[in-house]
C-alpha atoms as a PDB file:
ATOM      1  CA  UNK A   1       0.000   0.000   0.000  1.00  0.00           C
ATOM      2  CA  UNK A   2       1.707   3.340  -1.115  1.00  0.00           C
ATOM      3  CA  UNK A   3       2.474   6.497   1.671  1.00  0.00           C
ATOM      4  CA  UNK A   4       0.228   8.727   0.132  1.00  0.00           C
ATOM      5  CA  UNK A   5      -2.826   6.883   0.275  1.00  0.00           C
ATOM      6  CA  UNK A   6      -4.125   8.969   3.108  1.00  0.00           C
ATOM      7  CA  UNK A   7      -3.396  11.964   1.134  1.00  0.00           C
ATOM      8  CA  UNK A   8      -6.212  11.055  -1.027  1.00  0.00           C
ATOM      9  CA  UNK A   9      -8.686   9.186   0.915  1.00  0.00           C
ATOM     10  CA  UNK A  10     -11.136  10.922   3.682  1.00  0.00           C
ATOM     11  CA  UNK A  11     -13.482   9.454   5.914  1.00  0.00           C
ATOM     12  CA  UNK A  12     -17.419  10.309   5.377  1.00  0.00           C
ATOM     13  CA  UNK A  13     -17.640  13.584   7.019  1.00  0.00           C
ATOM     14  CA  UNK A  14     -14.831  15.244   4.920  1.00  0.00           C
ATOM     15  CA  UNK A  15     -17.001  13.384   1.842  1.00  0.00           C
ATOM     16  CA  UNK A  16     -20.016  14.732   3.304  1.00  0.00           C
ATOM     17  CA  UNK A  17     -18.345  17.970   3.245  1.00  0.00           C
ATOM     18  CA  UNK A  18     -16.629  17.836  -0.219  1.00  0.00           C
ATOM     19  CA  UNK A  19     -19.961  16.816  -1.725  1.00  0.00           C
ATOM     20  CA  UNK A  20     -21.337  20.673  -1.381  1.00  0.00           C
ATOM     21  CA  UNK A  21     -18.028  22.335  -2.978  1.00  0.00           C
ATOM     22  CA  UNK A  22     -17.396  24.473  -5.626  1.00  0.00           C
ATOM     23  CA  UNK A  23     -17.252  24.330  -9.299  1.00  0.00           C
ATOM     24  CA  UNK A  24     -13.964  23.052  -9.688  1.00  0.00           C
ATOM     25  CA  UNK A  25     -14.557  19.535  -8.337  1.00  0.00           C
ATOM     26  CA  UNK A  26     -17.851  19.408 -10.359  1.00  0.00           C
ATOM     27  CA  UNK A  27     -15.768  20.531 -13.804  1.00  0.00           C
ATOM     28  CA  UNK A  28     -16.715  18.117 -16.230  1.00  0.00           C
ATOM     29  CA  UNK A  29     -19.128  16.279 -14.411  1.00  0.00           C
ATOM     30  CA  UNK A  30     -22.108  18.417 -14.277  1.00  0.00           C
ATOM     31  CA  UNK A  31     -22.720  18.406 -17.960  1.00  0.00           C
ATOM     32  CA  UNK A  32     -22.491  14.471 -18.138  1.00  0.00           C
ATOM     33  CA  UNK A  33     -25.364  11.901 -17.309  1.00  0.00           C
ATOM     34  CA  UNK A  34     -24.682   9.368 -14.899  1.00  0.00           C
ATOM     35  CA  UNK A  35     -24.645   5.953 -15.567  1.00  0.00           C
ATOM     36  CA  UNK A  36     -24.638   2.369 -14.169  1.00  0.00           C
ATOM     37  CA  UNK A  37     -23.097  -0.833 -14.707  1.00  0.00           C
ATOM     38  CA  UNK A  38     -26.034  -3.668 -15.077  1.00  0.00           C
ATOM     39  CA  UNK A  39     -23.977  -5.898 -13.303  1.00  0.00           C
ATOM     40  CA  UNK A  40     -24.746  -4.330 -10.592  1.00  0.00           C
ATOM     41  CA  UNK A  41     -28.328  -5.359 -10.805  1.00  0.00           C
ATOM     42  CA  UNK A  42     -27.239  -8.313 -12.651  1.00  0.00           C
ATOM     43  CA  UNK A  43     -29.989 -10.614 -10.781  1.00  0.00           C
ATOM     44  CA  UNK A  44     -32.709  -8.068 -11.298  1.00  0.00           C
ATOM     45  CA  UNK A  45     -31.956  -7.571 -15.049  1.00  0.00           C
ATOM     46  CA  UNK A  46     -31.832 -11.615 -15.624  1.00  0.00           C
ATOM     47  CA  UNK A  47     -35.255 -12.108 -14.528  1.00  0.00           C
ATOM     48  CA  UNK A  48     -36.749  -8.726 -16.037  1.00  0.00           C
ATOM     49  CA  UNK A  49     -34.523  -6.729 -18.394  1.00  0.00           C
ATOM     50  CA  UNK A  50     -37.280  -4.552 -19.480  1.00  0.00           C
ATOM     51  CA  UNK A  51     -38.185  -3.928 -16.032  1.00  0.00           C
ATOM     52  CA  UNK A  52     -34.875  -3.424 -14.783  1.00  0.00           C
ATOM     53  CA  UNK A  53     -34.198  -1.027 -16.923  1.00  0.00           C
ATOM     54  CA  UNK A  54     -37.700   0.780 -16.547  1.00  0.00           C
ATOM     55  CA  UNK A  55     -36.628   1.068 -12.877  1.00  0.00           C
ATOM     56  CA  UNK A  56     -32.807   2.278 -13.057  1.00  0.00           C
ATOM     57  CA  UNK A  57     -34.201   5.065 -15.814  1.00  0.00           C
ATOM     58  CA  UNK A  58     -36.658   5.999 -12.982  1.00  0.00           C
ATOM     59  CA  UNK A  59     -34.205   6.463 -10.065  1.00  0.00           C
ATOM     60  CA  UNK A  60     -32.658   8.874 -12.685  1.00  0.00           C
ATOM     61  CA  UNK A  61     -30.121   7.245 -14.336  1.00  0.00           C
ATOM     62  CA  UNK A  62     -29.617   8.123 -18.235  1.00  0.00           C
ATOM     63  CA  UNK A  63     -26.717   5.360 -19.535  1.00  0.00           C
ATOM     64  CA  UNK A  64     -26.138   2.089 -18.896  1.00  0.00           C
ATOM     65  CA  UNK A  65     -23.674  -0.043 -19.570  1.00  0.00           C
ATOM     66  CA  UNK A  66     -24.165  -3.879 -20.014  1.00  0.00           C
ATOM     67  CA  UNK A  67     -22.202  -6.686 -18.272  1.00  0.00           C
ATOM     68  CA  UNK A  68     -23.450  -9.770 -16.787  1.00  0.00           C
ATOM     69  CA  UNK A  69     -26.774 -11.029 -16.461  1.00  0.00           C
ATOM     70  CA  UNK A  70     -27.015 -12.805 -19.747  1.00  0.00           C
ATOM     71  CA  UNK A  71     -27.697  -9.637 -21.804  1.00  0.00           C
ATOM     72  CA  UNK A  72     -25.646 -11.642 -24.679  1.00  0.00           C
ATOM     73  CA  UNK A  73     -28.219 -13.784 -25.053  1.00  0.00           C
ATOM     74  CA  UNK A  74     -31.161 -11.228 -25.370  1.00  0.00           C
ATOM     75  CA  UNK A  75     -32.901  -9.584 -28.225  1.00  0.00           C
ATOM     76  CA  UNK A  76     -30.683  -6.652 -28.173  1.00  0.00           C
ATOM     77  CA  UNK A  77     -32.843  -4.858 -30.341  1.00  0.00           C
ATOM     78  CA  UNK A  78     -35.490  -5.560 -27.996  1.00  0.00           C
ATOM     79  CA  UNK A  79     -33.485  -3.897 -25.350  1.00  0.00           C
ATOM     80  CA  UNK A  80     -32.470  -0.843 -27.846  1.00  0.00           C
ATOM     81  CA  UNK A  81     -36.006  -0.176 -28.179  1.00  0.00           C
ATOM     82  CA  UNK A  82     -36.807  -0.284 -24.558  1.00  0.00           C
ATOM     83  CA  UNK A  83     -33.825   2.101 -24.053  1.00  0.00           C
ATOM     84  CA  UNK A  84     -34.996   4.841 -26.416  1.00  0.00           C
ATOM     85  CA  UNK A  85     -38.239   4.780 -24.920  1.00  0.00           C
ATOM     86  CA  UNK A  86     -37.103   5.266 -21.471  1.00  0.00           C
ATOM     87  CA  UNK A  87     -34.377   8.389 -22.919  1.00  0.00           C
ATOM     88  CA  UNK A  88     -31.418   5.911 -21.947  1.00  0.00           C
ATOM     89  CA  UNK A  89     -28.216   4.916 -24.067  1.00  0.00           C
ATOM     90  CA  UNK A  90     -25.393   2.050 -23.596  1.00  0.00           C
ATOM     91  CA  UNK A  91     -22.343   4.302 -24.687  1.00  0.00           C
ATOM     92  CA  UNK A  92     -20.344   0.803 -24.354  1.00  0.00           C
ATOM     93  CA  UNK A  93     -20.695  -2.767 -23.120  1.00  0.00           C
ATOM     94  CA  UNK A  94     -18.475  -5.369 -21.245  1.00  0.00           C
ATOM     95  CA  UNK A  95     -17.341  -8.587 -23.508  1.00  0.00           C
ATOM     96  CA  UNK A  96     -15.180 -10.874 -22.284  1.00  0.00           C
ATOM     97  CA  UNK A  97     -11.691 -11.363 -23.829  1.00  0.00           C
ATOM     98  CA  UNK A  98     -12.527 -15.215 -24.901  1.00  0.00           C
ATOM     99  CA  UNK A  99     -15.837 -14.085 -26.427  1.00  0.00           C
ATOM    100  CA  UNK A 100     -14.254 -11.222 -27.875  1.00  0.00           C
ATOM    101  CA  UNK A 101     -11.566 -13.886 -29.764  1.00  0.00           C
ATOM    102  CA  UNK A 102     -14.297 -16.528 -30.370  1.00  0.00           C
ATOM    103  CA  UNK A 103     -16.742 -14.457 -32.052  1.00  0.00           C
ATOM    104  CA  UNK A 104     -15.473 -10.976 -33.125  1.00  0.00           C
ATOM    105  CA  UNK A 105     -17.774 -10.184 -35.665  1.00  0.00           C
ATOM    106  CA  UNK A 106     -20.737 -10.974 -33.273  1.00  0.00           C
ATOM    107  CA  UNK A 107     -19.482  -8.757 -30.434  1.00  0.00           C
ATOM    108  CA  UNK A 108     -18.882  -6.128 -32.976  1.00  0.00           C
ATOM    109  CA  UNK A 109     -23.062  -6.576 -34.365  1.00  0.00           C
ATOM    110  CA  UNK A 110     -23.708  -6.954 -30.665  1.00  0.00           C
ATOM    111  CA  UNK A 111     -22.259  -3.749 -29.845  1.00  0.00           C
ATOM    112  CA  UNK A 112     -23.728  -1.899 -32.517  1.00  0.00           C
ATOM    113  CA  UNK A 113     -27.227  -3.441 -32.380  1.00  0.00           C
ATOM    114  CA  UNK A 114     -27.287  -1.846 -28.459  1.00  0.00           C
ATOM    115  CA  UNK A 115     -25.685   1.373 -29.869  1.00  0.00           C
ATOM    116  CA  UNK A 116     -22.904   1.102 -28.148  1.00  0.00           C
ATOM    117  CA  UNK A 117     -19.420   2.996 -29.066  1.00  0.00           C
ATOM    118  CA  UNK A 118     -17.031   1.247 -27.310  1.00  0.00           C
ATOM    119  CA  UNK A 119     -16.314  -2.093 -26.701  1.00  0.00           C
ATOM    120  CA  UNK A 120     -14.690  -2.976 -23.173  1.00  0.00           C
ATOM    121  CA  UNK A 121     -13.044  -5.959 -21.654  1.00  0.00           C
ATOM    122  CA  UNK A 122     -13.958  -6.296 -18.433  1.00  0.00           C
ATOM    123  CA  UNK A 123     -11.207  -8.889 -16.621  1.00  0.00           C
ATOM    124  CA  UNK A 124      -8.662 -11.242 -17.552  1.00  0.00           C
ATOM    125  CA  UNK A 125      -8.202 -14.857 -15.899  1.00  0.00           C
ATOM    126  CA  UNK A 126      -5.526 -15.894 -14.207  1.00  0.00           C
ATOM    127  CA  UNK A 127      -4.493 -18.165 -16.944  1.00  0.00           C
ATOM    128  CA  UNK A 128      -3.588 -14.591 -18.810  1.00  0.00           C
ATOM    129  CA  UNK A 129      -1.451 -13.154 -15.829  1.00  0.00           C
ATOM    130  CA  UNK A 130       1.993 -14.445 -16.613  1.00  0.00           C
ATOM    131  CA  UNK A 131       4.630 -11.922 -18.075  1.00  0.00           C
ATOM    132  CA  UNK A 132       4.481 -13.461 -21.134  1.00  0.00           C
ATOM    133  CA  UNK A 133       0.761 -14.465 -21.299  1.00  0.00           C
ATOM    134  CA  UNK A 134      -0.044 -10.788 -20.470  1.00  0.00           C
ATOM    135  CA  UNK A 135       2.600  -9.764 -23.283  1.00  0.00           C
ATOM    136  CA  UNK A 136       0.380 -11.581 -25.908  1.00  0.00           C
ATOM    137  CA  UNK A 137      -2.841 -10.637 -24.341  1.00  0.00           C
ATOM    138  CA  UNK A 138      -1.782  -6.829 -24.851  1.00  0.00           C
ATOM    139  CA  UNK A 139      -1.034  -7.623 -27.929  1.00  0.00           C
ATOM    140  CA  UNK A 140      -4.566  -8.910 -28.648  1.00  0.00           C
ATOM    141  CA  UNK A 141      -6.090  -5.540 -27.293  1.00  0.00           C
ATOM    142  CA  UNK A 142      -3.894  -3.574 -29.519  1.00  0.00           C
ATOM    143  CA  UNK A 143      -4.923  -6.051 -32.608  1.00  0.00           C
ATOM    144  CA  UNK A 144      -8.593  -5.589 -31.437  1.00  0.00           C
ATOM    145  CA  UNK A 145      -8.722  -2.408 -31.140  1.00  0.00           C
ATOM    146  CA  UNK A 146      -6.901  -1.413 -34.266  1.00  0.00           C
ATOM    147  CA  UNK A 147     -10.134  -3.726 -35.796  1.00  0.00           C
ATOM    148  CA  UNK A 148     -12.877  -1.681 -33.690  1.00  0.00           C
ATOM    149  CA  UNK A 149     -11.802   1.352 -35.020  1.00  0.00           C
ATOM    150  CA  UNK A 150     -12.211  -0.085 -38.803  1.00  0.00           C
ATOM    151  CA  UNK A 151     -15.889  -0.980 -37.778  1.00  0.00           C
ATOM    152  CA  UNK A 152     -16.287   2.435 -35.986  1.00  0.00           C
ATOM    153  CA  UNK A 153     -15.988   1.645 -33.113  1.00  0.00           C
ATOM    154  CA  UNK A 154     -13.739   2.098 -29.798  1.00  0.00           C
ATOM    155  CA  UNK A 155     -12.113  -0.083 -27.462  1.00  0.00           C
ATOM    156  CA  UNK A 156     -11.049   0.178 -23.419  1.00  0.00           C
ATOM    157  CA  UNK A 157      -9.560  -1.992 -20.753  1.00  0.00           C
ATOM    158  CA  UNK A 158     -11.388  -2.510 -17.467  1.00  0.00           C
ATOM    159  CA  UNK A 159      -9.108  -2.760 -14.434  1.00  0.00           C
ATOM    160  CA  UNK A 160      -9.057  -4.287 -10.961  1.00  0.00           C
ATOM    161  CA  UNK A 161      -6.621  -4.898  -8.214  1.00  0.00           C
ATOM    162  CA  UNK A 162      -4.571  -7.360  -9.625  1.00  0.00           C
ATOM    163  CA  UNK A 163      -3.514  -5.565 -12.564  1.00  0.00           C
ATOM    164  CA  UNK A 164      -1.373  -2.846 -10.197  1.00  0.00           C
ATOM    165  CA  UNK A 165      -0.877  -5.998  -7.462  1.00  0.00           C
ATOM    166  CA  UNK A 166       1.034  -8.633  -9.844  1.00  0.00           C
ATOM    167  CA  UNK A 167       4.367  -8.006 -10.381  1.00  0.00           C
ATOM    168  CA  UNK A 168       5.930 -10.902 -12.899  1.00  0.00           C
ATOM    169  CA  UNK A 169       9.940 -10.141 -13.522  1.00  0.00           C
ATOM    170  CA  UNK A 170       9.450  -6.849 -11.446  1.00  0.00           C
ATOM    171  CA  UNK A 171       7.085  -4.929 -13.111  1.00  0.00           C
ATOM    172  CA  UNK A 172       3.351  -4.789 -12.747  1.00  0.00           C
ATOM    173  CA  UNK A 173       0.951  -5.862 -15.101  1.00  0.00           C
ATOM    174  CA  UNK A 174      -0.544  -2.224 -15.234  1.00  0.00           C
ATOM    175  CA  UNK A 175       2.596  -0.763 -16.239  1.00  0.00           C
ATOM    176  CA  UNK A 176       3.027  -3.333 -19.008  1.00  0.00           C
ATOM    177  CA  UNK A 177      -0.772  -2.633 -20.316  1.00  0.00           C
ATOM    178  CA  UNK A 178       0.131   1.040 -20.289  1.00  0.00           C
ATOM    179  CA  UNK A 179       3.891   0.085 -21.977  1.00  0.00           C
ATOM    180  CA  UNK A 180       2.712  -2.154 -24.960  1.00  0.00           C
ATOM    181  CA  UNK A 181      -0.610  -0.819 -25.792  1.00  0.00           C
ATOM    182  CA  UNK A 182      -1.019   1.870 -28.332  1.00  0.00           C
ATOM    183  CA  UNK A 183      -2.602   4.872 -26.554  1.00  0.00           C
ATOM    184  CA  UNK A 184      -4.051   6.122 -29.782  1.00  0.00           C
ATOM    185  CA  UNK A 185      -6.129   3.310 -29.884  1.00  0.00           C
ATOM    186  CA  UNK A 186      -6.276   1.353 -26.076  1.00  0.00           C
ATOM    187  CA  UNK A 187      -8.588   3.482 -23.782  1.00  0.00           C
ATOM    188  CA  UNK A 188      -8.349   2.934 -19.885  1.00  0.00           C
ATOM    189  CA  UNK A 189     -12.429   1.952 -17.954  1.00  0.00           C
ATOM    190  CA  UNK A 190     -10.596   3.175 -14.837  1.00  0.00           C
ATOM    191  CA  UNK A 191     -12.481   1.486 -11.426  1.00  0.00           C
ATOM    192  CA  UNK A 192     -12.097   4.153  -8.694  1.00  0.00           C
ATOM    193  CA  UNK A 193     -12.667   1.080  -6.387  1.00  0.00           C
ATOM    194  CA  UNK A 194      -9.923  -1.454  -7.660  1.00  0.00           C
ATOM    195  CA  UNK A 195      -7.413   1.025  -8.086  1.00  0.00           C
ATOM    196  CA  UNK A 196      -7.711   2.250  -3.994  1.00  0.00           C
ATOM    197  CA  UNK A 197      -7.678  -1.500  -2.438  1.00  0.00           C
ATOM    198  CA  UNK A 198      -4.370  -2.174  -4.858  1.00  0.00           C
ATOM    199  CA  UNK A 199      -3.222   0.781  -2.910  1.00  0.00           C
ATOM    200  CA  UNK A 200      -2.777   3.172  -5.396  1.00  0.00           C
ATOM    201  CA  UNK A 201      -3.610   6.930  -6.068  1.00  0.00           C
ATOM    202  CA  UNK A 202      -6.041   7.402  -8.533  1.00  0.00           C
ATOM    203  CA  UNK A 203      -4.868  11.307  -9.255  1.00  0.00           C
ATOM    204  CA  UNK A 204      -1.459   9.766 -10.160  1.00  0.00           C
ATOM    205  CA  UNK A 205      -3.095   7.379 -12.280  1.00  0.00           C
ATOM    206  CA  UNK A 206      -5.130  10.220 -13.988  1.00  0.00           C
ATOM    207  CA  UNK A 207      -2.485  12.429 -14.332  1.00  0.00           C
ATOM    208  CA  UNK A 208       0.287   9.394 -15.545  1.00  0.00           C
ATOM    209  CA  UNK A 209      -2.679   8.640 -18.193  1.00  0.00           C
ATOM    210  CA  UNK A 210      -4.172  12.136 -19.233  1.00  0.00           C
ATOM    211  CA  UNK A 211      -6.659  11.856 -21.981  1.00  0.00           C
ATOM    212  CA  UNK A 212      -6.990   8.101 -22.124  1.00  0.00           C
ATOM    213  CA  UNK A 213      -9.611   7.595 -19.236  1.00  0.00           C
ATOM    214  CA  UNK A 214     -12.843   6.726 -20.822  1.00  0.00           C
ATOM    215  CA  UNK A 215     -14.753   6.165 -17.718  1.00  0.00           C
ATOM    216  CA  UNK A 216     -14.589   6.015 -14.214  1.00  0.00           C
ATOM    217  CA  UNK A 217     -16.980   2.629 -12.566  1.00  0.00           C
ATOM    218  CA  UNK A 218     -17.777   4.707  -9.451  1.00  0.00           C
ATOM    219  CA  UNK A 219     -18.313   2.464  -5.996  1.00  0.00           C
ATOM    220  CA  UNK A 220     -17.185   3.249  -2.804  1.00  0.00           C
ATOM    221  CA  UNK A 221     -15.033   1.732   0.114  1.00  0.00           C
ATOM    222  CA  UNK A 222     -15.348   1.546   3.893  1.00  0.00           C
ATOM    223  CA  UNK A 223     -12.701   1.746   6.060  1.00  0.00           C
ATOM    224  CA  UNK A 224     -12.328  -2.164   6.123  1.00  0.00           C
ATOM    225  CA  UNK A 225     -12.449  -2.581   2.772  1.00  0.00           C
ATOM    226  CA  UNK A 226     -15.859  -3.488   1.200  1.00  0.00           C
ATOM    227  CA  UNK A 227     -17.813  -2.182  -1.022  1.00  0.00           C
ATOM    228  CA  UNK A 228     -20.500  -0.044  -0.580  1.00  0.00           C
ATOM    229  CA  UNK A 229     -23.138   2.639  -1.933  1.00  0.00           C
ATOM    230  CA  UNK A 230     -21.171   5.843  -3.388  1.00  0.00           C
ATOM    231  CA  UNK A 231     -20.921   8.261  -0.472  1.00  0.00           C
ATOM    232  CA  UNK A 232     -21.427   5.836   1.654  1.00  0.00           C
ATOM    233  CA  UNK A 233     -17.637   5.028   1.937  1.00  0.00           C
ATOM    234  CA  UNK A 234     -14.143   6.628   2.245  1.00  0.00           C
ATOM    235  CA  UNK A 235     -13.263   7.106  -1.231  1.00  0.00           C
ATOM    236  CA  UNK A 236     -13.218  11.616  -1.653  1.00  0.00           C
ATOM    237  CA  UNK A 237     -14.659  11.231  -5.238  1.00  0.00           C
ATOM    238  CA  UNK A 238     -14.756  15.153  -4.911  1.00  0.00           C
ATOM    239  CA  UNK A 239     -10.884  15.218  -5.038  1.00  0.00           C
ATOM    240  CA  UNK A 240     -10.323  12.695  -7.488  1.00  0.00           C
ATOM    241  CA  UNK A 241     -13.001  14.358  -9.833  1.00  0.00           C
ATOM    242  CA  UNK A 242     -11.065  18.044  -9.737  1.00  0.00           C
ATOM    243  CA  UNK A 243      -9.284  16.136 -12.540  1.00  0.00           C
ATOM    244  CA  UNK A 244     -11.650  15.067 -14.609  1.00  0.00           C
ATOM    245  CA  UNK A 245     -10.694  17.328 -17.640  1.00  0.00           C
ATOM    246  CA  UNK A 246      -7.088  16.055 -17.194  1.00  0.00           C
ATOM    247  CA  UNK A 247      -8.654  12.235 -17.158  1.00  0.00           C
ATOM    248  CA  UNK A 248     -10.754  13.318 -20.506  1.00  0.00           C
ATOM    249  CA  UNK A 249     -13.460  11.227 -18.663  1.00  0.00           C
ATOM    250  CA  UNK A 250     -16.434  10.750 -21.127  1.00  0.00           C
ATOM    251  CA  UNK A 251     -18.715   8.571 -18.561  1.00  0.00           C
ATOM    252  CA  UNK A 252     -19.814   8.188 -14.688  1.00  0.00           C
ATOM    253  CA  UNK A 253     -20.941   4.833 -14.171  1.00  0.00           C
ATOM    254  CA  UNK A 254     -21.872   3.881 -11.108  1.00  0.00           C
ATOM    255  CA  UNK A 255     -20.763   0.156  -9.706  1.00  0.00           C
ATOM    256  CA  UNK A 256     -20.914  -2.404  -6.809  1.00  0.00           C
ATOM    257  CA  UNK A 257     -20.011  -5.167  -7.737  1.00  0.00           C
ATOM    258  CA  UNK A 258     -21.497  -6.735  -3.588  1.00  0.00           C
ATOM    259  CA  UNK A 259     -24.533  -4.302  -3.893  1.00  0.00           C
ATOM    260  CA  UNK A 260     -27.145  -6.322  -1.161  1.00  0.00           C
ATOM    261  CA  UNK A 261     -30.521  -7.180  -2.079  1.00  0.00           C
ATOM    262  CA  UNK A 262     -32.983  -5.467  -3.148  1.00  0.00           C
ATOM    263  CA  UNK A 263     -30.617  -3.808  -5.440  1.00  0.00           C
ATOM    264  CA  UNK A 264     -32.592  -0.370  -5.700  1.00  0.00           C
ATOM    265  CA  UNK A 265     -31.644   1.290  -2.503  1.00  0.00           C
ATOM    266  CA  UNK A 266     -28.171   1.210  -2.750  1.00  0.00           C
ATOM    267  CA  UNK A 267     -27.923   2.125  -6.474  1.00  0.00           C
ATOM    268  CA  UNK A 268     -30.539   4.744  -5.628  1.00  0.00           C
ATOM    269  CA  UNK A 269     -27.807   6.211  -2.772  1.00  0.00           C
ATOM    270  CA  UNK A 270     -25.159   6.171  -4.944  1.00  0.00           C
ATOM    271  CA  UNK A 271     -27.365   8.142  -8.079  1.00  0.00           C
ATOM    272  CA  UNK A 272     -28.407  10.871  -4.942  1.00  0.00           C
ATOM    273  CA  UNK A 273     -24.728  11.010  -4.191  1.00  0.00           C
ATOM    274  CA  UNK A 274     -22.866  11.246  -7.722  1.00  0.00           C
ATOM    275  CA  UNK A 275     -25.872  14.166  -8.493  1.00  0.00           C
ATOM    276  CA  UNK A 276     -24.814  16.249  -5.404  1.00  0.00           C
ATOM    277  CA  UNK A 277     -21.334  16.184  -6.724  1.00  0.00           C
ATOM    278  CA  UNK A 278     -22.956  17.813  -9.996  1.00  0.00           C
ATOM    279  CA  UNK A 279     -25.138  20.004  -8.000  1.00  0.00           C
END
């Protein structure tokens, strides 16, 4: 865990606090909508898509992105439709790095069918976490991605802990991902979360990759290290978000990934909480 991690972090009164300031910390996100990951709600959405999605647009929520649940499988025009009807839009969707390889043309129709922009890979198994299986998994994105953008479309990495955690030969498998991937066309899903329990400072990360953020997934952290609604924790969002223009963040979308049953209170907190930061 680096020094400077209290530097960064505040407990839920200077949060509290921060969520009222000025227009600085709110630079860049007032003018965007904010969004969820469906995984969060990933049990809700596989028994009632259209209903899950009829409730997250009424909490207030105006993008989602998809991930989990079996939305693969569903009639993704079905789900379009439901979207523009309810003023919501899926400015990119999680596809796993296996599906991605077996079936690129169908993620790509996939993608486009929910009107997506940008394809993201959401997590790599361990099978991929070697120096050299990383190497050629890099490789892959940049390969990908240079494809994407032939089809019109763009393409991000999704991180977690492990990433800045696993070290093979000496250097992390962040830094190689940053190293070998082209930053023209590799863009950086940047979990707020993740990056804090690997012990590392998210401004650094912001500032080391200027321009190349594409999102921020947006959950909070108590003190002992769960998850939790946004606000709820000791992340200081408000300090991290001061940087948003130097991040070149297009998208807020909430996550959490342990969100308890029934699922609409705690995304519900963390829509109040994001919007205060806007206020």
């Amino acid at each position: 865990m680096t020094i400077g991690r209290r530097q960064w972090m505040a407990g839920g009164a200077a949060l509290a606090a921060a969520l009222t300031g000025g227009p600085l910390m709110a630079r860049g996100l007032k003018s965007r909508p904010i969004g969820i990951q469906l995984y969060t709600v990933r049990e809700l959405f596989a028994k009632d898509p259209m209903g899950t999605l009829e409730q997250v647009a009424a909490i207030g929520y105006r993008e989602v992105e998809y991930g989990g649940g079996g939305y693969d499988q569903m009639d993704h025009a079905a789900l379009r439709k439901t979207m523009e009807r309810l003023g919501l839009t899926s400015p990119s969707i999680h596809v796993g790095y296996e599906a991605l390889a077996s079936d690129f043309d169908g993620a790509v129709a996939m993608t486009k069918a929910l009107g997506a922009d940008t394809l993201i890979i959401p997590y790599m198994a361990e099978a991929h976490r070697s120096a050299e299986g990383w190497k050629a998994a890099v490789a892959d994105f940049n390969r990908y991605a240079e494809r994407l953008k032939k089809a019109g479309l763009g393409f991000a990495y999704h991180n977690h802990d492990f990433e800045f955690t696993l070290k093979p030969g000496g250097t992390s498998l962040f830094d190689t991902l940053i190293a070998d991937a082209d930053p023209a066309l590799v863009q950086i899903e940047l979990d707020l979360f993740w990056a804090v329990a690997a012990g590392e400072d998210p401004k650094a990360i912001i500032r080391r990759l200027a321009g190349r953020i594409y999102a921020y997934h947006v959950k909070d952290r108590t003190a002992n290290g769960k998850m939790t609604s946004v606000g709820k924790g000791v992340i200081d969002f408000a300090d991290i978000f001061t940087l948003n223009q130097t991040a070149g963040v297009k998208h807020f979308y909430v996550e959490n990934d342990q969100s308890p049953a029934p699922y609409l209170p705690d995304i519900t907190a963390s829509f109040d909480a994001l919007s205060r930061l806007r206020a």
